[in-house]
Protein backbone atom coordinates (compact mmCIF):
# COMPACT_ATOMS: atom_id res chain seq x y z
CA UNK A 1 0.00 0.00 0.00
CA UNK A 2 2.73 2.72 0.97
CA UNK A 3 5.11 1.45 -2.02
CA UNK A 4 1.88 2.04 -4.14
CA UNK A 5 1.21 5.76 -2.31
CA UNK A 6 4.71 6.73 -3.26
CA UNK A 7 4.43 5.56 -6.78
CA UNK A 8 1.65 7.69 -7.32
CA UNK A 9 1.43 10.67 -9.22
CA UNK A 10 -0.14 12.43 -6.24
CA UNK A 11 2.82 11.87 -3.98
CA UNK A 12 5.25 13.10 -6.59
CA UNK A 13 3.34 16.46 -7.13
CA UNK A 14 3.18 16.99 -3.02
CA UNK A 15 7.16 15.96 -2.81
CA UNK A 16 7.68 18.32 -5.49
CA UNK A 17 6.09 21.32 -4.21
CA UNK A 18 8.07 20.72 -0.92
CA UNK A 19 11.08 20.68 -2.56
CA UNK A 20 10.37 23.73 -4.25
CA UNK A 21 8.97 25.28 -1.15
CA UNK A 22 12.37 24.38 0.73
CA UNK A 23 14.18 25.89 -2.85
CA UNK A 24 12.20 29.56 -2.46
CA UNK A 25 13.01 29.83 1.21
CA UNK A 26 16.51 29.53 0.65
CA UNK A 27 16.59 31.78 -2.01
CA UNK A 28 14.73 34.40 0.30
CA UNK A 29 16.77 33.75 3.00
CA UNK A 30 19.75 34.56 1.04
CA UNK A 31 18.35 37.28 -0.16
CA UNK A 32 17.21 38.83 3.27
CA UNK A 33 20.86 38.22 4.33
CA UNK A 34 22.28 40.06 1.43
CA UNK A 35 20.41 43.22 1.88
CA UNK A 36 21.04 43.36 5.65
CA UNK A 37 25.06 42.91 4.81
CA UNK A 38 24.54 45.84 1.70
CA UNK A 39 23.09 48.20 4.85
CA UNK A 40 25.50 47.55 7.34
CA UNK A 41 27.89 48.46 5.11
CA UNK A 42 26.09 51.44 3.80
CA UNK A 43 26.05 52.40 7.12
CA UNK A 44 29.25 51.79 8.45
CA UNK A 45 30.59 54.02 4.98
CA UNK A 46 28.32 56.79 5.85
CA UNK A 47 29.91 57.14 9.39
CA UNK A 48 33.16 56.84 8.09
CA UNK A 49 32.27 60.03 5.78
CA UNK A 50 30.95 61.75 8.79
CA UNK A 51 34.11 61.96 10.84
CA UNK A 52 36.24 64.60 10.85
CA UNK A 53 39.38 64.17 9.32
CA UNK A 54 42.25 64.48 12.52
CA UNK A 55 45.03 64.72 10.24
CA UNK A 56 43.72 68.47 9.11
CA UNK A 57 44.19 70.03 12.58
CA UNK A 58 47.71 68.61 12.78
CA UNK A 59 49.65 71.71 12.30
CA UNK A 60 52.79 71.43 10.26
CA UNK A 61 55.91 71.48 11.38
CA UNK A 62 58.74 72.99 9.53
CA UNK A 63 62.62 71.75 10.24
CA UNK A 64 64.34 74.63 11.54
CA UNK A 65 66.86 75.67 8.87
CA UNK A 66 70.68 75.16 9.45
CA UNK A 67 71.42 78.14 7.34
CA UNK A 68 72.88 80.88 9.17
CA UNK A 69 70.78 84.35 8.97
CA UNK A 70 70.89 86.35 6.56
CA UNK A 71 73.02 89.89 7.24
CA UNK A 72 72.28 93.10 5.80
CA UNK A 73 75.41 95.13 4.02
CA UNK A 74 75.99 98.15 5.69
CA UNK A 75 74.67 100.84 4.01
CA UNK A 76 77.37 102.73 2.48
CA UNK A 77 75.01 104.98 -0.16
CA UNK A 78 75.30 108.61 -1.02
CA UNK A 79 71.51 109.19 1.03
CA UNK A 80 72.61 109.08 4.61
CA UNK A 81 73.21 112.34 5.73
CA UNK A 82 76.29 113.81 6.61
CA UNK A 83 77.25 115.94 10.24
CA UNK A 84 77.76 118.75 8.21
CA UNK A 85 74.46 118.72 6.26
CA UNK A 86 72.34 118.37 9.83
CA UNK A 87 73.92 121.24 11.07
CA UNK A 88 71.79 124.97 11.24
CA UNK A 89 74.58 127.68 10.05
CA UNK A 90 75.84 130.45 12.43
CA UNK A 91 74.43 133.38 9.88
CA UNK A 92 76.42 136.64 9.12
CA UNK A 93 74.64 139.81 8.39
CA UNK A 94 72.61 140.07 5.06
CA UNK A 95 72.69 143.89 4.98
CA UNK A 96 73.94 146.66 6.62
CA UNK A 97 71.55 148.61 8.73
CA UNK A 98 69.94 148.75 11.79
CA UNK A 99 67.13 146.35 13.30
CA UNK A 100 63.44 148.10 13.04
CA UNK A 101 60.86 145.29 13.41
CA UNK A 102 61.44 141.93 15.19
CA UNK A 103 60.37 138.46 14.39
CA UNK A 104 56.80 138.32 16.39
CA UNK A 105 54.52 135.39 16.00
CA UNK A 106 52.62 135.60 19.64
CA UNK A 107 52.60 139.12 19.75
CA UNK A 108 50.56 141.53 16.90
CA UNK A 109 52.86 144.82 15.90
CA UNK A 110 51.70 147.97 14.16
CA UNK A 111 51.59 148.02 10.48
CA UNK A 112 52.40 151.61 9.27
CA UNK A 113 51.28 150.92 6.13
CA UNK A 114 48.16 148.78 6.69
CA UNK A 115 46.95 150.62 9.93
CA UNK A 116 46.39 147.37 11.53
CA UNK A 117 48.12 145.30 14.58
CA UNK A 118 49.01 142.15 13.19
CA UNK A 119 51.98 139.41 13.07
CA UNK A 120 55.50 139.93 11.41
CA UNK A 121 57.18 136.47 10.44
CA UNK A 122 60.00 137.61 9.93
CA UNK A 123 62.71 140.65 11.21
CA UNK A 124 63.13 144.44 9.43
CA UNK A 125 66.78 145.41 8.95
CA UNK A 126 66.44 149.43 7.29
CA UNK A 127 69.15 150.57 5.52
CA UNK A 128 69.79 152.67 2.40
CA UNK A 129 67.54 152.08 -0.78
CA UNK A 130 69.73 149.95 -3.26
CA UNK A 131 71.83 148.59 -0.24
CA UNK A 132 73.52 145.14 -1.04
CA UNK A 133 71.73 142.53 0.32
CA UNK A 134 74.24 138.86 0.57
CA UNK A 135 73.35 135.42 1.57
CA UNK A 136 73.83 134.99 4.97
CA UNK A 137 75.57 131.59 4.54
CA UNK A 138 76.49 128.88 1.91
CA UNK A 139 73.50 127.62 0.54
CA UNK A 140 71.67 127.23 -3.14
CA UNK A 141 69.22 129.71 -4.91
CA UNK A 142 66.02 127.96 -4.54
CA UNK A 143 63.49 130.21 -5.98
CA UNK A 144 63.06 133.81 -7.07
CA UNK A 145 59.89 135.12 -7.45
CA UNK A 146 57.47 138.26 -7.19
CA UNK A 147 55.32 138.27 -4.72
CA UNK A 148 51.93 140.12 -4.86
CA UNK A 149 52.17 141.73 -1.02
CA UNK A 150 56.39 141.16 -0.77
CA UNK A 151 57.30 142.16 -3.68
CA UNK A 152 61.15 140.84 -5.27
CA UNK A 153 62.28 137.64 -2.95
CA UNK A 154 65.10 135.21 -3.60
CA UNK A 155 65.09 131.86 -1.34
CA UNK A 156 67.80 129.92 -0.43
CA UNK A 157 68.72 126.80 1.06
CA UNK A 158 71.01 125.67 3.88
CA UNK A 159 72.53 122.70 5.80
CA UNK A 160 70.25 121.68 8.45
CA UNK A 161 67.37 121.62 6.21
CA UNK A 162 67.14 125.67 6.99
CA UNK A 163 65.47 128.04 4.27
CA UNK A 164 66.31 131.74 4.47
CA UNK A 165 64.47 134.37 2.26
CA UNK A 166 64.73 137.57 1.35
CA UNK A 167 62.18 140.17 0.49
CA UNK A 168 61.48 143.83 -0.32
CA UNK A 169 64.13 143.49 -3.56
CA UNK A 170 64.81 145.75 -6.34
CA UNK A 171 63.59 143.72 -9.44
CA UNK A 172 67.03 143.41 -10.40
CA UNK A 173 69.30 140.97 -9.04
CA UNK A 174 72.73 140.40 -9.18
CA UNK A 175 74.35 139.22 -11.99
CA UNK A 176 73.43 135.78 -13.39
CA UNK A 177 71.66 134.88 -10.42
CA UNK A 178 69.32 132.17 -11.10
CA UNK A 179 67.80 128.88 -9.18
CA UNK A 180 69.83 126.07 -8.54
CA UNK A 181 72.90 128.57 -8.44
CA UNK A 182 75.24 127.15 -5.50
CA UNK A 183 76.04 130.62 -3.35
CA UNK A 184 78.84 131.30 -0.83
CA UNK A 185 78.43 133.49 2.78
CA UNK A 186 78.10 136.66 2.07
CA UNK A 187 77.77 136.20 -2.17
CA UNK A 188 75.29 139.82 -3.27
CA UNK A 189 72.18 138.48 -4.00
CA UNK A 190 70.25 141.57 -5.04
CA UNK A 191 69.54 145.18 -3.72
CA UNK A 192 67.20 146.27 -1.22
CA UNK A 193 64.17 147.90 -2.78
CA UNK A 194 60.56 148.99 -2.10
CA UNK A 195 58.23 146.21 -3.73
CA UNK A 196 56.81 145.16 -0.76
CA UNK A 197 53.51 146.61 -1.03
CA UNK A 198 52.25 145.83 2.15
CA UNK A 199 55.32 147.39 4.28
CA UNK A 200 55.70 150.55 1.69
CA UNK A 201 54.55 152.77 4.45
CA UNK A 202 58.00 151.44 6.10
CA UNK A 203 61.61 153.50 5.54
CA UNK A 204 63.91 151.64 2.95
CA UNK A 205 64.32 147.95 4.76
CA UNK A 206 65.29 144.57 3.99
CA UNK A 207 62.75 141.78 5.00
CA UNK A 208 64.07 138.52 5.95
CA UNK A 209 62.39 135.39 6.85
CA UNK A 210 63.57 131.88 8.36
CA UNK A 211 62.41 128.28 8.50
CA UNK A 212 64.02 125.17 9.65
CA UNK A 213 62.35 122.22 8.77
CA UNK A 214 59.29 123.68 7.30
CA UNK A 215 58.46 125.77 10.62
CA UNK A 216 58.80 129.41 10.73
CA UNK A 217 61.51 130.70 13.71
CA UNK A 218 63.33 134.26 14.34
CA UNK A 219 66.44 134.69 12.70
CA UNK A 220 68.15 136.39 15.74
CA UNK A 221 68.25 133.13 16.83
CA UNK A 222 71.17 132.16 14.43
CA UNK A 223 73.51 135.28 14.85
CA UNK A 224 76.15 135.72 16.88
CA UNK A 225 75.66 138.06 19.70
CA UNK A 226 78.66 140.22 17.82
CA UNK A 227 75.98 140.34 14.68
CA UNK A 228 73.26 141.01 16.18
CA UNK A 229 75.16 143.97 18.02
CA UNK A 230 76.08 145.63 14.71
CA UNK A 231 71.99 145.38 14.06
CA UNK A 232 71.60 148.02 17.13
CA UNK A 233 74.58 149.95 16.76
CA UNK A 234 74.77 150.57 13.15
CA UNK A 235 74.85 153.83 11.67
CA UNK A 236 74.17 154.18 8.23
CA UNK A 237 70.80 154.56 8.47
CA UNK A 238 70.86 157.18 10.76
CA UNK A 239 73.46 159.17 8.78
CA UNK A 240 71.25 159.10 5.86
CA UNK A 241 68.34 160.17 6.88
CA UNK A 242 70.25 162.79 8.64
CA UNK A 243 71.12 164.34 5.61
């Protein structure tokens, strides 16, 4: 009877599907394992990506170098100044004559001419018209110009980055006289004249200004006391307008 069961076509149909059965659930099996290796290893790649990378906040380090530094050369160039050019000259008297106005920045003087109290940057030396007027050092011709309320002024430059000028010319200077022109200590510049419209009022008078370093200062301050002696003493001025 069971050798008959087993040799029926019934029985081989049933073992069949079992076998197929047992077939698909190893194939699904598989396949379930698979997918749960393919996500653990998405996963794990992910987390990876999400670390931050601890090499980036290892600073470098660079070998210290075996070379020996580097020196400057002295410089030995043409631009460094000498003693001689940071020195302020002793001046010597640009014209004769005899001191009539003082350098006065603080304190407002009279202006004959102008009526008015007001400051004088600069000192008034009055002498004979046409007097010689020299440079009052060694120096260069920096400029010579007119000026609208000065009149006839020649500039010159000094050691010690000092400037002296001097207005109230004649228009004629002296001969060849032109900027860039190196000059000597007491070299005639010009002549004392009465172009200064603003100090016409004034007797015959050289005008002479000073700056060192760009800032205005009193020119008595660079004579000798045996200079500025001759500036009250002197008298040609007095002998000509005696006459």
């Amino acid at each position: 009877m069971w050798k008959k069961w087993k040799e029926s076509e019934f029985f081989r149909k049933m073992k069949q599907i079992r076998v197929n059965r047992a077939v698909y659930l190893s194939a699904v099996v598989i396949l379930l394992s698979l997918a749960v290796v393919l996500a653990i290893t998405a996963a794990t790649n992910r987390a990876k990506k999400n670390q931050p990378d601890d090499t980036t906040d290892i600073p470098s380090v660079t070998e210290p170098s075996t070379e020996p530094p580097t020196q400057n050369p002295p410089d030995t160039g043409d631009t460094q100044p000498t003693v001689k050019d940071e020195v302020i000259p002793e001046l010597s008297l640009p014209v004769s004559g005899k001191l009539t106005q003082k350098h006065s920045v603080d304190t407002q003087v009279f202006s004959q001419t102008l009526q008015e109290w007001r400051t004088h940057l600069g000192i008034d030396i009055a002498t004979t018209e046409n007097a010689p007027v020299c440079a009052v050092a060694d120096g260069e011709v920096a400029e010579i110009w007119e000026d609208p309320k000065m009149g006839w002024c020649v500039a010159l430059t000094h050691s010690g980055e000092c400037v002296t000028v001097y207005k109230n010319l004649a228009k004629d200077m002296a001969e060849g006289l032109a900027v860039g022109n190196e000059v000597k200590k007491g070299q005639l510049l010009g002549y004392v004249g009465d172009s200064a419209m603003i100090e016409i009022a004034e007797e015959p008078h050289l005008h002479m200004e000073m700056t060192v370093k760009g800032l205005q200062v009193d020119p008595l301050e660079y004579f000798s006391a045996a200079v500025i002696k001759t500036l009250s003493e002197d008298t040609v001025y007095e002998e000509e307008i005696g006459k």
